[in-house]
PDB file of N, CA and C in Angstrom:
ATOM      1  N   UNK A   1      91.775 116.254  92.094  1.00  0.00           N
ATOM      2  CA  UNK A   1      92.808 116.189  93.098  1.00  0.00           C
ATOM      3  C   UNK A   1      92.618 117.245  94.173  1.00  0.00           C
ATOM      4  N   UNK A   2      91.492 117.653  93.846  1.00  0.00           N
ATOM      5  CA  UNK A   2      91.116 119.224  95.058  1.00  0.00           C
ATOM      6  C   UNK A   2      90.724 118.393  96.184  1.00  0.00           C
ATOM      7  N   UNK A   3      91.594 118.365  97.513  1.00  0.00           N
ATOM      8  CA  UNK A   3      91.437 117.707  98.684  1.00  0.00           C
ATOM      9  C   UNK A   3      91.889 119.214  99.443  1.00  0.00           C
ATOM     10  N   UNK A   4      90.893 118.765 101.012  1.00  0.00           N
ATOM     11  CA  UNK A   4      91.255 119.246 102.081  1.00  0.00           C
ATOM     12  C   UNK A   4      92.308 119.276 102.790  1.00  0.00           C
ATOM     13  N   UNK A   5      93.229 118.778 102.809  1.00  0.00           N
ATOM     14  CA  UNK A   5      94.500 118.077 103.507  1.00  0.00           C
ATOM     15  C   UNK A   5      94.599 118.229 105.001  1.00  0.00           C
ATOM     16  N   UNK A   6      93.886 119.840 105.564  1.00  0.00           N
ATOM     17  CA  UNK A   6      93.948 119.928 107.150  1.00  0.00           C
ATOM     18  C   UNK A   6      92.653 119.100 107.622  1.00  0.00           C
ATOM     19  N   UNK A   7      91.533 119.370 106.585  1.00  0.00           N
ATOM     20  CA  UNK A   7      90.521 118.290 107.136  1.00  0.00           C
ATOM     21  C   UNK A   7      90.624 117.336 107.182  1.00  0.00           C
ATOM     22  N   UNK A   8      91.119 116.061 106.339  1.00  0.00           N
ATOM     23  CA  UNK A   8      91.550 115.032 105.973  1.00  0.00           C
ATOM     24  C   UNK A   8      92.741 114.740 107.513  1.00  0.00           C
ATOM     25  N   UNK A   9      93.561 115.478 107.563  1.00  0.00           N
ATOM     26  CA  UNK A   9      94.000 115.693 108.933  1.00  0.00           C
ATOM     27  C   UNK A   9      93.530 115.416 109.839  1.00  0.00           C
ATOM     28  N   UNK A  10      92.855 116.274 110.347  1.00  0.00           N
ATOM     29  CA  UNK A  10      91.768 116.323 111.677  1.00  0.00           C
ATOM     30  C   UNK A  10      90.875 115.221 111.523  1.00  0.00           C
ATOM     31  N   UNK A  11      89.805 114.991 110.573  1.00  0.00           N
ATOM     32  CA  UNK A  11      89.013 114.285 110.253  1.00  0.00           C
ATOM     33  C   UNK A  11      89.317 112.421 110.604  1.00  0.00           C
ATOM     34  N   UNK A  12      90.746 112.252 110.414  1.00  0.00           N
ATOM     35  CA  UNK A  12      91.967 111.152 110.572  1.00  0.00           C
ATOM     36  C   UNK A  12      91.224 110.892 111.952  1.00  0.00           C
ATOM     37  N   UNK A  13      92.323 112.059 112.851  1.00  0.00           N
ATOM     38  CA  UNK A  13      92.965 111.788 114.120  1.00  0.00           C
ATOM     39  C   UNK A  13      91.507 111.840 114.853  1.00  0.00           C
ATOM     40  N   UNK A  14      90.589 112.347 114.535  1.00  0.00           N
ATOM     41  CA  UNK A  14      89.255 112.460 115.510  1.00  0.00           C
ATOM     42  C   UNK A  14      88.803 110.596 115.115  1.00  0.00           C
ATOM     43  N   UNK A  15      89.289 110.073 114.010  1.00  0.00           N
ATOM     44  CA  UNK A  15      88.290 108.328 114.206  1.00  0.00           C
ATOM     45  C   UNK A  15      89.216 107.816 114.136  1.00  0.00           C
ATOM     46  N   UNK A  16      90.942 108.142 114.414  1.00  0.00           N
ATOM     47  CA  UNK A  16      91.910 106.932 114.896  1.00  0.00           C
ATOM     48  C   UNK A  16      91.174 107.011 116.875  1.00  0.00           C
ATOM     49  N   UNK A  17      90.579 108.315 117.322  1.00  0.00           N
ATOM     50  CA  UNK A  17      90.241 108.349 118.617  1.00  0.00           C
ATOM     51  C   UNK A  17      89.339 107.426 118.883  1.00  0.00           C
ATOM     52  N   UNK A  18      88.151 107.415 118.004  1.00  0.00           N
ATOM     53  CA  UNK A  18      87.042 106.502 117.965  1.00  0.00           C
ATOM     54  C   UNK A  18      87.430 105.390 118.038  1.00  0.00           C
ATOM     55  N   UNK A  19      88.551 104.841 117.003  1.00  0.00           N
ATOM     56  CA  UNK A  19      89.164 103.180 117.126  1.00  0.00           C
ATOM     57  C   UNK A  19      89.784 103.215 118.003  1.00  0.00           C
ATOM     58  N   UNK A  20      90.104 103.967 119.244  1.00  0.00           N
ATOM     59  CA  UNK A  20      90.916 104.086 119.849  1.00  0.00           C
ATOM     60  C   UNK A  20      90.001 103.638 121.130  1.00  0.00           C
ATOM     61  N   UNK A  21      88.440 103.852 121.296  1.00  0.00           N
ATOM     62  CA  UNK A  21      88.008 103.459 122.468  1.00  0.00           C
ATOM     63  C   UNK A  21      87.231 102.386 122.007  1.00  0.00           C
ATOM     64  N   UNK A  22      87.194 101.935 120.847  1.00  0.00           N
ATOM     65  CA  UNK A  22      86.907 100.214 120.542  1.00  0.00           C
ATOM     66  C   UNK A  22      87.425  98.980 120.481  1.00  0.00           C
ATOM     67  N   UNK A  23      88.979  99.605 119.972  1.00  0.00           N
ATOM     68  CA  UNK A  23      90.175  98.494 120.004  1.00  0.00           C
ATOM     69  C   UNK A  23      91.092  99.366 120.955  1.00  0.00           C
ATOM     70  N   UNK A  24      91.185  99.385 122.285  1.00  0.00           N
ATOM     71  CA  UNK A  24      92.618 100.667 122.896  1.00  0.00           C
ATOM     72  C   UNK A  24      93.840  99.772 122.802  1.00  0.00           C
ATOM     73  N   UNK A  25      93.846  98.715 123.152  1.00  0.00           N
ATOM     74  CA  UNK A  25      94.643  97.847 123.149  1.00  0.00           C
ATOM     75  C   UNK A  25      95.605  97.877 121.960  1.00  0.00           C
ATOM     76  N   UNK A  26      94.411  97.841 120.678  1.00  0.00           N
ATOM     77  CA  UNK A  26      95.769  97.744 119.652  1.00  0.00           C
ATOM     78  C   UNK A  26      96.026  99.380 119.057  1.00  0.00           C
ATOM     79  N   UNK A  27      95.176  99.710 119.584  1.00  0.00           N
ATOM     80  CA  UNK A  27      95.228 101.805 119.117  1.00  0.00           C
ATOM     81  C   UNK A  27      96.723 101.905 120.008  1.00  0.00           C
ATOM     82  N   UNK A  28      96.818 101.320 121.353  1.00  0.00           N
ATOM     83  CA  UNK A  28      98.068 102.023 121.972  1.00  0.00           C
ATOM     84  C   UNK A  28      98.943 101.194 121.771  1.00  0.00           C
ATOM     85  N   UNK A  29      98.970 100.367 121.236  1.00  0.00           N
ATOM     86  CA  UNK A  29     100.429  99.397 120.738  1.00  0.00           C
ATOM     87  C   UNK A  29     100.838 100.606 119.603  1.00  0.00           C
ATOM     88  N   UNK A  30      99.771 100.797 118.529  1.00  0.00           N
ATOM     89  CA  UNK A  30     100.018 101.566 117.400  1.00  0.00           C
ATOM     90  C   UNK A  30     100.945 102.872 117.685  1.00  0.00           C
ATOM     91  N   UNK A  31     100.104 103.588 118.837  1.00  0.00           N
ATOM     92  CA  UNK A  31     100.651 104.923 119.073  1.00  0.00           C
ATOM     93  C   UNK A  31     101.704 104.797 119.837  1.00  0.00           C
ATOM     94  N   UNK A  32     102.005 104.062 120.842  1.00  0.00           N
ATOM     95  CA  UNK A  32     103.816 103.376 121.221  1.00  0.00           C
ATOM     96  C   UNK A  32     104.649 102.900 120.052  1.00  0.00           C
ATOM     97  N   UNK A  33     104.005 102.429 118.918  1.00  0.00           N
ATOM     98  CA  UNK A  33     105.231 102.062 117.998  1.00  0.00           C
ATOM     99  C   UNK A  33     105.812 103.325 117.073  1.00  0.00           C
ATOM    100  N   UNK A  34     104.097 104.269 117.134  1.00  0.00           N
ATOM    101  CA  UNK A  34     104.175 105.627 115.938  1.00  0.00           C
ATOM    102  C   UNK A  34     105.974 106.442 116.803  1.00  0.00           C
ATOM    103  N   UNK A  35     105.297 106.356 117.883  1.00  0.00           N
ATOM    104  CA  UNK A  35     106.139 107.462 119.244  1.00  0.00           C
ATOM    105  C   UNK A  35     107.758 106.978 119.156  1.00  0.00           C
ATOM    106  N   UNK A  36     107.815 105.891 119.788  1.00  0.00           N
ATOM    107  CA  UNK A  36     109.509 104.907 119.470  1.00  0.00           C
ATOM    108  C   UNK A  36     110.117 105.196 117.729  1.00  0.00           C
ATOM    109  N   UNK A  37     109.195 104.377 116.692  1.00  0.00           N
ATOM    110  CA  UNK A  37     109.587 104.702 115.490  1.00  0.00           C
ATOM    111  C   UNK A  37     110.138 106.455 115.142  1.00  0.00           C
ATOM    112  N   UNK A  38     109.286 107.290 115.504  1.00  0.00           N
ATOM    113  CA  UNK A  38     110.358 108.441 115.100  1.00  0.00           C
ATOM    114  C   UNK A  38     110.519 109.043 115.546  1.00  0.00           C
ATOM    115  N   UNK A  39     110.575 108.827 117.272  1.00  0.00           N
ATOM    116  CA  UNK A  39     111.801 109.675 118.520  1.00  0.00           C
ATOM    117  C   UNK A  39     113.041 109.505 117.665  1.00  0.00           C
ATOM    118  N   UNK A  40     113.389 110.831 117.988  1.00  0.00           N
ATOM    119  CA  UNK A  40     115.113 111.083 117.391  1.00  0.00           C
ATOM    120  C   UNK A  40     115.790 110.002 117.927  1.00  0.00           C
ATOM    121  N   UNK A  41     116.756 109.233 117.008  1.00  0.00           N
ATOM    122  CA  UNK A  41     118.056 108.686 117.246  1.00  0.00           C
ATOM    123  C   UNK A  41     119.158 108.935 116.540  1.00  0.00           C
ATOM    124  N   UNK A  42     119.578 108.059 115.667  1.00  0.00           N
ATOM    125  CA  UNK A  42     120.491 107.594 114.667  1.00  0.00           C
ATOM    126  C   UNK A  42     119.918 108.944 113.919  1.00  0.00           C
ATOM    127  N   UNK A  43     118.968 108.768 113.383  1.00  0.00           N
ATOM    128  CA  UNK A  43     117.910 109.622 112.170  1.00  0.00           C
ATOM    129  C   UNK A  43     117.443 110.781 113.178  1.00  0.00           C
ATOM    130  N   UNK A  44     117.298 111.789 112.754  1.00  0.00           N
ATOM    131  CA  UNK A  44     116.350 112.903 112.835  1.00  0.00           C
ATOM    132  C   UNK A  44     114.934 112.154 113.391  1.00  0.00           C
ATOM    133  N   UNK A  45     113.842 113.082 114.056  1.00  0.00           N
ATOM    134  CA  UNK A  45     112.226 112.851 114.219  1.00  0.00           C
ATOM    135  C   UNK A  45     111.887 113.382 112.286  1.00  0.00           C
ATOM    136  N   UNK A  46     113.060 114.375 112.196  1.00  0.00           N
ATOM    137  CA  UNK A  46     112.526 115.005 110.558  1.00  0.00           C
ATOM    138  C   UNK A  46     112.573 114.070 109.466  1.00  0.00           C
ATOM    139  N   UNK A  47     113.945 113.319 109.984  1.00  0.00           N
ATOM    140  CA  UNK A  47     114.386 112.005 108.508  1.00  0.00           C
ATOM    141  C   UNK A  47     113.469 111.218 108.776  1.00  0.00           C
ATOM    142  N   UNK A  48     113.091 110.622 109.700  1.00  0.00           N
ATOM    143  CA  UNK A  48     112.395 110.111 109.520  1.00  0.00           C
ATOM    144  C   UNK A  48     110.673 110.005 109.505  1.00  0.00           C
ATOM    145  N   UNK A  49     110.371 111.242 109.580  1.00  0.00           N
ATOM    146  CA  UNK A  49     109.011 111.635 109.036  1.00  0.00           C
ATOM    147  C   UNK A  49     109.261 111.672 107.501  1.00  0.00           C
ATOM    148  N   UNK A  50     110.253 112.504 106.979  1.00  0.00           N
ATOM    149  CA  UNK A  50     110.489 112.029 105.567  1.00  0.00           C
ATOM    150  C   UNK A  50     110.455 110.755 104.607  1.00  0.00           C
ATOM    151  N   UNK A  51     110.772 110.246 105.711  1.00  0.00           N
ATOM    152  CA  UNK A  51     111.023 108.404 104.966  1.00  0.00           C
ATOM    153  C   UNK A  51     109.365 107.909 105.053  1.00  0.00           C
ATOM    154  N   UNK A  52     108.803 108.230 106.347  1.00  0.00           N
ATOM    155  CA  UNK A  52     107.570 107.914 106.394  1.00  0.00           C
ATOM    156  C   UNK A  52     106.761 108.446 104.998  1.00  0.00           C
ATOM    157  N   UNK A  53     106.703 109.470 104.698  1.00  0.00           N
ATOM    158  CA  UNK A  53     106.188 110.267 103.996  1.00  0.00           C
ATOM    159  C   UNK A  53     106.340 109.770 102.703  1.00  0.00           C
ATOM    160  N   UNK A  54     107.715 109.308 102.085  1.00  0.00           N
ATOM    161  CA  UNK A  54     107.904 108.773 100.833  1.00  0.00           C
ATOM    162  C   UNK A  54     107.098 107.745 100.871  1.00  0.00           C
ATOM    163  N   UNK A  55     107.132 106.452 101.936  1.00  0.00           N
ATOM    164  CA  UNK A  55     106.631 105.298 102.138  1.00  0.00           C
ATOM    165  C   UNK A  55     104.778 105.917 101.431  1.00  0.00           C
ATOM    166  N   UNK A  56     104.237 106.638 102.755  1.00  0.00           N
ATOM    167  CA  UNK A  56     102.968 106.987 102.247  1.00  0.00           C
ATOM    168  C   UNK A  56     102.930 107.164 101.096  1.00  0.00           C
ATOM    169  N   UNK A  57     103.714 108.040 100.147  1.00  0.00           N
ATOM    170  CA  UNK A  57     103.513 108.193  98.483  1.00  0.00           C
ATOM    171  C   UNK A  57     103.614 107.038  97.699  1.00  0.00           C
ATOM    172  N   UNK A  58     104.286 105.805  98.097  1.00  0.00           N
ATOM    173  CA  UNK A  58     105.007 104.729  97.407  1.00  0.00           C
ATOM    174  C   UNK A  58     103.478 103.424  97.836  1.00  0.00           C
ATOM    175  N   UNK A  59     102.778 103.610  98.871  1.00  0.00           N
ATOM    176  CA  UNK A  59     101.790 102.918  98.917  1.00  0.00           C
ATOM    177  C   UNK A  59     100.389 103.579  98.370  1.00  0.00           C
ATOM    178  N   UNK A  60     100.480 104.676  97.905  1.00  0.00           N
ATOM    179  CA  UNK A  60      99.352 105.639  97.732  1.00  0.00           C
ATOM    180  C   UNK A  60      98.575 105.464  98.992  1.00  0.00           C
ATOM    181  N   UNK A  61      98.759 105.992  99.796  1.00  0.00           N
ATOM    182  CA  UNK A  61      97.750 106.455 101.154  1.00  0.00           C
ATOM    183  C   UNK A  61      97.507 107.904 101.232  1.00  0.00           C
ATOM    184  N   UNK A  62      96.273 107.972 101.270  1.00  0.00           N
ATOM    185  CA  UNK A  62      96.318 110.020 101.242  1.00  0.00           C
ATOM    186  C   UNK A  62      96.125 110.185 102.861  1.00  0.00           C
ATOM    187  N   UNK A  63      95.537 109.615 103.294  1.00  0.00           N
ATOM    188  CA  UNK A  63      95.487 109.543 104.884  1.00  0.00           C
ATOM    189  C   UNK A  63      97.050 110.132 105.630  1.00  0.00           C
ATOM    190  N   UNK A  64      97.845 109.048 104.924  1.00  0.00           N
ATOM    191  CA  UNK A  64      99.083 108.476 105.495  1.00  0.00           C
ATOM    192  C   UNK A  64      99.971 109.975 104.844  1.00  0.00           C
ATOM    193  N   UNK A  65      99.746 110.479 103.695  1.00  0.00           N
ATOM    194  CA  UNK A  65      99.987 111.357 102.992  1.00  0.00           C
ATOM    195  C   UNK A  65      99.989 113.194 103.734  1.00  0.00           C
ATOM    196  N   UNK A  66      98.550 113.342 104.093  1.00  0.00           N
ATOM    197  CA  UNK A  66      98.316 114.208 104.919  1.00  0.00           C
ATOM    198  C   UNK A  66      98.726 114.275 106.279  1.00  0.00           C
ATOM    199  N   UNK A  67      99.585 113.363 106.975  1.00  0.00           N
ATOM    200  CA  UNK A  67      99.745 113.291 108.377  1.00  0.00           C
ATOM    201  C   UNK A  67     101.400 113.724 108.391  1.00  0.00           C
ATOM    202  N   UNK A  68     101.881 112.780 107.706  1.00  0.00           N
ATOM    203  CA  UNK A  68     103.235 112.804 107.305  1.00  0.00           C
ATOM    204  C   UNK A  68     103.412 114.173 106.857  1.00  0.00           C
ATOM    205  N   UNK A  69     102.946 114.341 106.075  1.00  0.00           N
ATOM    206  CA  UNK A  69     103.514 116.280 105.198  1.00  0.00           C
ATOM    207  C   UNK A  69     103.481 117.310 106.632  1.00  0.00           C
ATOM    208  N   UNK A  70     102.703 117.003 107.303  1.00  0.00           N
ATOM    209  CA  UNK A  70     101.924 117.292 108.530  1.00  0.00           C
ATOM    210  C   UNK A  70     103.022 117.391 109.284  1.00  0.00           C
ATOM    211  N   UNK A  71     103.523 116.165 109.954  1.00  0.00           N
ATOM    212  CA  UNK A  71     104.359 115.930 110.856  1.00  0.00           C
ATOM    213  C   UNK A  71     105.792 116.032 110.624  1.00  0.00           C
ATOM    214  N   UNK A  72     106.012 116.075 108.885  1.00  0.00           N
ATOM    215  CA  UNK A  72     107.601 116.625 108.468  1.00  0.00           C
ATOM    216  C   UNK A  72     107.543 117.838 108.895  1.00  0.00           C
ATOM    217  N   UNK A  73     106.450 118.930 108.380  1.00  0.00           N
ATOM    218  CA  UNK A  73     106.884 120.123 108.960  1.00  0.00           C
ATOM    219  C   UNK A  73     106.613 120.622 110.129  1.00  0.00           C
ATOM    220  N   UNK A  74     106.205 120.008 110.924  1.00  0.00           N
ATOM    221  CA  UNK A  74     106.453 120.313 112.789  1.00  0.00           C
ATOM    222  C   UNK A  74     107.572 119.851 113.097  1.00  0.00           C
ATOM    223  N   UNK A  75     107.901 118.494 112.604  1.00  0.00           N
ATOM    224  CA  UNK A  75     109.499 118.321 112.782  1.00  0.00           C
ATOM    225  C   UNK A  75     110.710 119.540 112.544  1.00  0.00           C
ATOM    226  N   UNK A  76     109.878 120.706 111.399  1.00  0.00           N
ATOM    227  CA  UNK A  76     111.029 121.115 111.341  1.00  0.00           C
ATOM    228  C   UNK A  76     111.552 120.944 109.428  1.00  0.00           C
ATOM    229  N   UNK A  77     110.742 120.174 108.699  1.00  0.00           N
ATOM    230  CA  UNK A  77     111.315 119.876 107.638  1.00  0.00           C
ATOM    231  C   UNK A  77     111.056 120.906 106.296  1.00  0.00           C
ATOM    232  N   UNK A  78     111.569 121.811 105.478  1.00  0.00           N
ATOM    233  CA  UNK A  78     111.642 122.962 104.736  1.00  0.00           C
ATOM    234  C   UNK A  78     110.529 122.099 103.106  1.00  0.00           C
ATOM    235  N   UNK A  79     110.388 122.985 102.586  1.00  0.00           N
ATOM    236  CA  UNK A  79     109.572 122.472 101.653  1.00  0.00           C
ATOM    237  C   UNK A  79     110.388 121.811 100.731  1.00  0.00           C
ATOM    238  N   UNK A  80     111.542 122.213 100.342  1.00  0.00           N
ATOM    239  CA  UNK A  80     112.462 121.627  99.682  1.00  0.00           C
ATOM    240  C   UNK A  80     112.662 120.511  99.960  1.00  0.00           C
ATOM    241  N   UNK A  81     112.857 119.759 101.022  1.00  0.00           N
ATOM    242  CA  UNK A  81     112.881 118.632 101.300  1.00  0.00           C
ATOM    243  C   UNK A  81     111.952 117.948 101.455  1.00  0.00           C
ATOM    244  N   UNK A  82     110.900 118.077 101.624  1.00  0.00           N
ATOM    245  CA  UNK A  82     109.777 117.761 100.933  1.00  0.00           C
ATOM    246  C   UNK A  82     109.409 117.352  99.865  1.00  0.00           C
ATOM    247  N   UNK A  83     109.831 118.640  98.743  1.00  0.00           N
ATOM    248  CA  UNK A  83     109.820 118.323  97.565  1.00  0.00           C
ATOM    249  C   UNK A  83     110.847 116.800  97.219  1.00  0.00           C
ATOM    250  N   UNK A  84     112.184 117.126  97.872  1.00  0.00           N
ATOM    251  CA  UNK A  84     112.735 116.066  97.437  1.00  0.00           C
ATOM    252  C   UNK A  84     112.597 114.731  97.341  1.00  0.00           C
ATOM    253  N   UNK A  85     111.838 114.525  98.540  1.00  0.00           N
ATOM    254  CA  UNK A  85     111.499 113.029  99.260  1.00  0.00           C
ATOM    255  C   UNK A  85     110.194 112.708  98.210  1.00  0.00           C
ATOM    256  N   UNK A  86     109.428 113.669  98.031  1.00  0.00           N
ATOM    257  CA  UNK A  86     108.390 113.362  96.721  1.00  0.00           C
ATOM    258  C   UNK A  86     108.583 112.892  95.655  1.00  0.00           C
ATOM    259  N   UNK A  87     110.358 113.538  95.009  1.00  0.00           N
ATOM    260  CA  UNK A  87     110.919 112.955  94.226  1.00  0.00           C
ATOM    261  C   UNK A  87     110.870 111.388  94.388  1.00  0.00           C
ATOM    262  N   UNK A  88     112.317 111.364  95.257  1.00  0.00           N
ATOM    263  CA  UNK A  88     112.559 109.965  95.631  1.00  0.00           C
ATOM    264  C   UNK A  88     111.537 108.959  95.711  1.00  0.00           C
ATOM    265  N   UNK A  89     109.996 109.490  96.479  1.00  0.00           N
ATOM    266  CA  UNK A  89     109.192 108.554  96.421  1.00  0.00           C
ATOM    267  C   UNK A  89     108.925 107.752  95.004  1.00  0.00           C
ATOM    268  N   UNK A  90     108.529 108.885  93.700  1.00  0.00           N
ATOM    269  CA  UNK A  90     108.760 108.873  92.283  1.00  0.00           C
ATOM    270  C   UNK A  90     109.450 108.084  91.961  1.00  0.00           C
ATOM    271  N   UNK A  91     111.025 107.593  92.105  1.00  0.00           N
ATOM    272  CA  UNK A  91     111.723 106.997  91.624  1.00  0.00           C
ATOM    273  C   UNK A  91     111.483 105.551  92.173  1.00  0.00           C
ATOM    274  N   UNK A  92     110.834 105.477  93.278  1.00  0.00           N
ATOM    275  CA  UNK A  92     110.385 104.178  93.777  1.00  0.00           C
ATOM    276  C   UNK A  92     109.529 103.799  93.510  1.00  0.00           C
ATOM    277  N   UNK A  93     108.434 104.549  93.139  1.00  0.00           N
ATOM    278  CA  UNK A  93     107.307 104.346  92.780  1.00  0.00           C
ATOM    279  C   UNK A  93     106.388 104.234  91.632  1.00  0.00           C
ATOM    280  N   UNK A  94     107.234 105.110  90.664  1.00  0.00           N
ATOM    281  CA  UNK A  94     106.849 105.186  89.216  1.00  0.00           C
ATOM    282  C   UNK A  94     106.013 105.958  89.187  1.00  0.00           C
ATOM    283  N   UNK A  95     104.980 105.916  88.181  1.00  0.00           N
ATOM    284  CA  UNK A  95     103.970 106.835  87.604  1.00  0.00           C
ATOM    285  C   UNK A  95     102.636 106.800  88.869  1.00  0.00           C
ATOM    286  N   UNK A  96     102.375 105.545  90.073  1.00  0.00           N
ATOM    287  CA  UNK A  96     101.385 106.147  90.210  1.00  0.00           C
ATOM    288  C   UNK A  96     101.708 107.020  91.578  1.00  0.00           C
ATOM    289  N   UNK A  97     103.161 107.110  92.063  1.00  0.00           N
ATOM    290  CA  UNK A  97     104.016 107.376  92.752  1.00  0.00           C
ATOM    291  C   UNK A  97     103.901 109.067  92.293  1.00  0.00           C
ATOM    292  N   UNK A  98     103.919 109.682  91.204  1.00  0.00           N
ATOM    293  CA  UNK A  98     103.660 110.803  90.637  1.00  0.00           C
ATOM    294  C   UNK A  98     102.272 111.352  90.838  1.00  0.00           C
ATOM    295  N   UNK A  99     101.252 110.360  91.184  1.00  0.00           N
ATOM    296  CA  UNK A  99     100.004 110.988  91.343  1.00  0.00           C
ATOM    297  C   UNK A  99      99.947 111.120  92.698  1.00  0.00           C
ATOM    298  N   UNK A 100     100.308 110.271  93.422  1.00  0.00           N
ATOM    299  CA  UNK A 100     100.457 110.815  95.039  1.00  0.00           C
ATOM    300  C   UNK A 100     101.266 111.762  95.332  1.00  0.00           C
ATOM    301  N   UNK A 101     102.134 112.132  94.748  1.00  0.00           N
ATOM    302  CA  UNK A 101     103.308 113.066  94.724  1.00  0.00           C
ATOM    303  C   UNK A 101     102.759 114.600  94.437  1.00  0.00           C
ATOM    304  N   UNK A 102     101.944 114.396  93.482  1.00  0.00           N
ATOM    305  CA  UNK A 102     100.868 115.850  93.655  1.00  0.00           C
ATOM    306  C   UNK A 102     100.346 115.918  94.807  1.00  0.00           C
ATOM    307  N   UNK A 103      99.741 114.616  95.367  1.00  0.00           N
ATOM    308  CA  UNK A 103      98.865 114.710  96.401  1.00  0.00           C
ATOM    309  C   UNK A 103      99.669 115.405  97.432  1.00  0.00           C
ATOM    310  N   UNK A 104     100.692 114.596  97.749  1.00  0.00           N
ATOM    311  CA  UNK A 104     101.357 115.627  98.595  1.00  0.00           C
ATOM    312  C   UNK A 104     102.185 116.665  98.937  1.00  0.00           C
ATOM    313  N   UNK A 105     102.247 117.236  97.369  1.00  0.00           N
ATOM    314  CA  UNK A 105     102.643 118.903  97.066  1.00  0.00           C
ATOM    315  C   UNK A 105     101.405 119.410  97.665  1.00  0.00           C
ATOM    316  N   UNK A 106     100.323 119.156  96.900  1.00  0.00           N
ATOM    317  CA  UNK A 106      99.282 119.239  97.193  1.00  0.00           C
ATOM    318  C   UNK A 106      98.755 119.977  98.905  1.00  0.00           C
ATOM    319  N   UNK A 107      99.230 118.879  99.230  1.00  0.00           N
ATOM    320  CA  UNK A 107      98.855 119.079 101.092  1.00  0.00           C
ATOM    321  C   UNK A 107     100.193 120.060 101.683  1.00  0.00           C
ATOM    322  N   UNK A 108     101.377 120.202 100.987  1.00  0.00           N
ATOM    323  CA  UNK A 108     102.387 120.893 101.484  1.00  0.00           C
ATOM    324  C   UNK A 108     101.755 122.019 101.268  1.00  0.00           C
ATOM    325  N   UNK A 109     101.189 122.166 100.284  1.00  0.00           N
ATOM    326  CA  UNK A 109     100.890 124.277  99.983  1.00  0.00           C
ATOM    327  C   UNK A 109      99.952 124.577 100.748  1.00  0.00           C
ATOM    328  N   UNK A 110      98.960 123.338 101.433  1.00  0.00           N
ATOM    329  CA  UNK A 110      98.160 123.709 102.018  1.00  0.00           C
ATOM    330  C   UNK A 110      98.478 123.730 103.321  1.00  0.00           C
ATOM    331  N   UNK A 111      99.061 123.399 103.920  1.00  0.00           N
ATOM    332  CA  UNK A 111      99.351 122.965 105.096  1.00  0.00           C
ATOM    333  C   UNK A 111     100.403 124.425 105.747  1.00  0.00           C
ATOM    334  N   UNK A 112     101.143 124.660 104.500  1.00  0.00           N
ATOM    335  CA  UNK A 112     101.824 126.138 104.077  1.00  0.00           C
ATOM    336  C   UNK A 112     101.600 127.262 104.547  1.00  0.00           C
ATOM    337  N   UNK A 113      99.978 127.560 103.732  1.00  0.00           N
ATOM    338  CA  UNK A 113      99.038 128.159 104.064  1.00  0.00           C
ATOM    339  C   UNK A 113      98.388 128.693 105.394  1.00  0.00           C
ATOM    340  N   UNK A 114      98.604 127.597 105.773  1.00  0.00           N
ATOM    341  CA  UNK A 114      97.841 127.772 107.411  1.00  0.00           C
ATOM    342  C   UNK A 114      98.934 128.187 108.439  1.00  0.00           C
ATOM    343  N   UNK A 115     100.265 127.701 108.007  1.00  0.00           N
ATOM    344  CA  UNK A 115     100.883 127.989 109.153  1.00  0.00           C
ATOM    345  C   UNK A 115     101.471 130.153 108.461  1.00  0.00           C
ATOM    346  N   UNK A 116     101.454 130.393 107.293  1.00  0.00           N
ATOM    347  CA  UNK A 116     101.234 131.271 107.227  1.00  0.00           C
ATOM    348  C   UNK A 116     100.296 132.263 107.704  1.00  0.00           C
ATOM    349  N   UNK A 117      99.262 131.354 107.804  1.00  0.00           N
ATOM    350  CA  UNK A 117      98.088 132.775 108.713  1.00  0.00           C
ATOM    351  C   UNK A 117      98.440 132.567 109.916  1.00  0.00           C
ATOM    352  N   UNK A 118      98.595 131.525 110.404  1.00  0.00           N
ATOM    353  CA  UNK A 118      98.716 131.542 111.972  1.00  0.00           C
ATOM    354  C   UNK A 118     100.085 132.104 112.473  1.00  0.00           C
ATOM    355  N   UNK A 119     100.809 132.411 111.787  1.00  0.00           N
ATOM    356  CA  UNK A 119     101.825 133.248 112.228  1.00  0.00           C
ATOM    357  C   UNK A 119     101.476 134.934 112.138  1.00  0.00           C
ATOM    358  N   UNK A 120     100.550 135.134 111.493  1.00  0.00           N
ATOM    359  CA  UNK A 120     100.048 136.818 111.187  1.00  0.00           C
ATOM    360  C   UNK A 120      99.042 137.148 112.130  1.00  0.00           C
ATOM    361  N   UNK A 121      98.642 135.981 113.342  1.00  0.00           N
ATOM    362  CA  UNK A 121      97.413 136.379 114.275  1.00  0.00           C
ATOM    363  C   UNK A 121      98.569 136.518 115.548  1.00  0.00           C
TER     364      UNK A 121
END
């Protein structure tokens, strides 16, 4: 379960770019629906990176996994809630819902990590 999670990150968004100048057409439908879907409304940009995030655990996507943990906490979202939504994913998901659920503790401590050093430079 030893993953990169910021590489896996980066590594993502550098060949959603690549599909992005092969298919742009449907790359920018994608990134207009990513943008609309969780501009604040009703919900938080945070609730609903959360919900995203469970979703990712409940389909096992580590991709989807690392972006989301990612984008809850630029939203703003505390680890605790994090943790929680990992739960919840769990209860939706069952046992293999628990193995993604490491995955993305997993990427929270790491992701943790970094914004810890980058606050000490």
């Amino acid at each position: 379960m030893l993953q990169d999670y910021s590489k896996k990150f980066n590594d993502l968004n550098e060949k959603m770019k690549e599909l992005g100048i092969e298919i742009p057409d449907t790359m920018k439908g994608f990134s207009d629906l990513h943008h609309a879907s969780i501009a604040d409304g009703a919900l938080s940009s945070k609730t609903k990176e959360l919900i995203a995030l469970g979703i990712a655990i409940t389909v096992r996507c580590e991709g989807c996994i690392a972006c989301h943990v990612h984008d809850s906490l630029q939203a703003g979202a505390k680890s605790e809630e994090i943790m929680e939504t990992i739960g919840v994913a769990v209860l939706m998901g069952g046992g293999p819902s628990v193995v993604y659920g490491c995955e993305a503790m997993d990427a929270l401590k790491q992701f943790g990590i970094l914004e810890e050093n980058e606050a000490t430079f």
